[in-house]
Protein backbone atom coordinates (compact mmCIF):
# COMPACT_ATOMS: atom_id res chain seq x y z
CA UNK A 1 -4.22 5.78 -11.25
CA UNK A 2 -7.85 4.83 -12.02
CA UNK A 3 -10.80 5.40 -9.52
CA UNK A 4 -14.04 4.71 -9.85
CA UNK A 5 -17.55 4.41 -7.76
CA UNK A 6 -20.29 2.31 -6.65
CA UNK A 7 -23.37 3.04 -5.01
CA UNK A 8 -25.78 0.66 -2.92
CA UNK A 9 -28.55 3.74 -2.74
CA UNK A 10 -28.76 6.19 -5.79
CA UNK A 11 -26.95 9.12 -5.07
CA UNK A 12 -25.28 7.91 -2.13
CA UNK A 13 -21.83 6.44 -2.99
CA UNK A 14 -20.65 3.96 -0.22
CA UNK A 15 -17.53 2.48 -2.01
CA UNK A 16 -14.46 3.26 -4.51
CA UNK A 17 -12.67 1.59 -7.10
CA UNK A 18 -8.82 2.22 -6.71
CA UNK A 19 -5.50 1.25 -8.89
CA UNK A 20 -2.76 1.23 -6.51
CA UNK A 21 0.40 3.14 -8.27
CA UNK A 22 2.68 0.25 -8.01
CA UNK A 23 0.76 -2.56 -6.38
CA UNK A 24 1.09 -5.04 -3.51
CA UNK A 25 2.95 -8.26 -4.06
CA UNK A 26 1.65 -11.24 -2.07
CA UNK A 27 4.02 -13.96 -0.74
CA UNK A 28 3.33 -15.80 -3.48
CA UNK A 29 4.52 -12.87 -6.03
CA UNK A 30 1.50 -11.87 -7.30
CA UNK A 31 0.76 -8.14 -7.72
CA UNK A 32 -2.18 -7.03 -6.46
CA UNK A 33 -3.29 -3.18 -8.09
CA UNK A 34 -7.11 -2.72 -7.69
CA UNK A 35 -8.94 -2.91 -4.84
CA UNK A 36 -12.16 -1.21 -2.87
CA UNK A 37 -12.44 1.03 -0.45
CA UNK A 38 -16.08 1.55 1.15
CA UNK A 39 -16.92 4.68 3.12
CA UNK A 40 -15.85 4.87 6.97
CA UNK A 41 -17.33 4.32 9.46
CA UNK A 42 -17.28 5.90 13.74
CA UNK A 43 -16.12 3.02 15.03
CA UNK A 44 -13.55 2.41 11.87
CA UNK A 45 -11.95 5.40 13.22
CA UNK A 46 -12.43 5.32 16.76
CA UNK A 47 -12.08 1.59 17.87
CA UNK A 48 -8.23 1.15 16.26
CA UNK A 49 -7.68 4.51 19.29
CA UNK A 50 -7.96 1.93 21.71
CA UNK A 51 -5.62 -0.96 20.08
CA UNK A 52 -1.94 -1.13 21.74
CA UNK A 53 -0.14 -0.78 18.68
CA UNK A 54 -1.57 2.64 18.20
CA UNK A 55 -0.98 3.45 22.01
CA UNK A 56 2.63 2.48 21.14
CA UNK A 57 3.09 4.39 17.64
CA UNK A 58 0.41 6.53 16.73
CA UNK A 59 1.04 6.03 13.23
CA UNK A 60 0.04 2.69 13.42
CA UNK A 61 -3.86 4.45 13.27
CA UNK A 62 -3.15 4.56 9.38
CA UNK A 63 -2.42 0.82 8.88
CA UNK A 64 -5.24 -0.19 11.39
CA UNK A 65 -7.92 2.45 9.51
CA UNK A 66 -7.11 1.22 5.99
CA UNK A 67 -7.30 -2.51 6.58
CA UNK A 68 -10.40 -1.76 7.88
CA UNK A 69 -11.66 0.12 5.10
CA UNK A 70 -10.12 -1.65 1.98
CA UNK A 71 -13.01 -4.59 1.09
CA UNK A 72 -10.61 -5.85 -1.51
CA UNK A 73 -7.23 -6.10 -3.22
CA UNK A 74 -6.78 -7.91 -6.05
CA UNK A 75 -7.76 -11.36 -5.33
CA UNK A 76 -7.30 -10.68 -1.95
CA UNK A 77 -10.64 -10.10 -0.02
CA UNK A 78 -9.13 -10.70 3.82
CA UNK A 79 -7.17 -7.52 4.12
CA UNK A 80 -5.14 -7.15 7.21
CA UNK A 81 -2.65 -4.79 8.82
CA UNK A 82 0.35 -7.09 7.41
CA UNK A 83 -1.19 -6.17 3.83
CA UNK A 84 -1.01 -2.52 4.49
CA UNK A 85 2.33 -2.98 6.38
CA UNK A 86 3.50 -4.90 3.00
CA UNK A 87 2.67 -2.05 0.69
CA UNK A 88 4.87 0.18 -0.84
CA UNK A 89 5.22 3.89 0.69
CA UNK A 90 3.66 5.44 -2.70
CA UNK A 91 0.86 3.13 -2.60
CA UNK A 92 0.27 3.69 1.40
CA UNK A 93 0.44 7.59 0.55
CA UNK A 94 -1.96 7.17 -2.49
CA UNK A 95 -4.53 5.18 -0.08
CA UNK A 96 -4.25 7.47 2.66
CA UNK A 97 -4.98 11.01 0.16
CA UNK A 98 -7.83 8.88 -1.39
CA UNK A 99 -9.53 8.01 2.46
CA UNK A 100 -9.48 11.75 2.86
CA UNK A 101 -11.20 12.47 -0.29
CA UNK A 102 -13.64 9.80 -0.24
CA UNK A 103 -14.55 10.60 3.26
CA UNK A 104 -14.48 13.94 3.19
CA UNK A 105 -17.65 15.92 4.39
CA UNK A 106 -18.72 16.58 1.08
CA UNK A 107 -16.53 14.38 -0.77
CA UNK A 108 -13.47 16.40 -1.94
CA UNK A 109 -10.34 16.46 -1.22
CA UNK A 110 -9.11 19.84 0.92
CA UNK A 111 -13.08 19.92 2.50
CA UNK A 112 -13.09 21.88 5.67
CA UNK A 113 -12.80 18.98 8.75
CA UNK A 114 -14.57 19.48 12.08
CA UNK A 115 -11.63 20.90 14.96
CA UNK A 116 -12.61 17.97 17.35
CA UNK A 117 -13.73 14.29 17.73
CA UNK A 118 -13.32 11.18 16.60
CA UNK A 119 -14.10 11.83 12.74
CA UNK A 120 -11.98 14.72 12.38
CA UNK A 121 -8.87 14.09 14.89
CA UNK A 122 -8.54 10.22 13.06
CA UNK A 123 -8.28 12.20 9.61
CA UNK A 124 -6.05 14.93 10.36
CA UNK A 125 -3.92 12.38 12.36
CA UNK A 126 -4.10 10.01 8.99
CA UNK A 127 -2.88 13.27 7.36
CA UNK A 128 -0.07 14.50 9.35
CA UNK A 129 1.42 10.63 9.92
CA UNK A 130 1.19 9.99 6.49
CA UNK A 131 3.22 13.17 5.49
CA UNK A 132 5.85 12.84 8.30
């Protein structure tokens, strides 16, 4: 799995290169293996609180947080919760580890996360979803 980085400022990095480990196949059948992530934002994590679907199943926060976060797939460049829903569980699992990484305080994975709020409730929720 590749990753790389882009910056808009020097020395501040505000988006990723990924390879997904299996890809996401569009209805067409195309497989769809690198994409961008940028950095998160507040309201990336703390809007998708208030949608029903997360009221209903909190681990709907993951889908809602990544399809807000990937910029691009592929060819794809609208990415939507039914992309996310569509991927496979090793690629949804890769994503999720690579969120915390890349928007980790200091940018590594296993940083120390603030106890409360929106930043660091939305992450450890990511977390523990994403493992159960």
């Amino acid at each position: 799995m590749h990753t790389s980085t882009h910056t808009s400022t020097p020395g501040f990095q505000t988006e990723i290169e990924f390879e997904l480990p299996r890809g996401y196949v569009d209805s067409s059948g195309t497989l769809h293996r690198r994409g961008v992530m940028r950095l998160a934002t507040a309201a990336d994590e703390i809007l998708p609180l208030r949608d029903p679907r997360v009221q209903g199943n909190e681990a709907y926060l993951t889908v809602i947080v990544l399809s807000r976060v990937i910029v691009r797939l592929g060819s794809l460049s609208d990415i939507h919760t039914g992309v996310i829903e569509g991927l496979f569980a090793a690629d949804l699992a890769y994503l999720q580890r690579l969120y915390e990484r890349f928007n980790s305080e200091d940018g590594t994975e296993g940083a120390e996360r603030p106890q409360a709020g929106g930043n660091g409730q939305a992450l450890r929720r990511m977390t523990t979803l994403g493992e159960a």
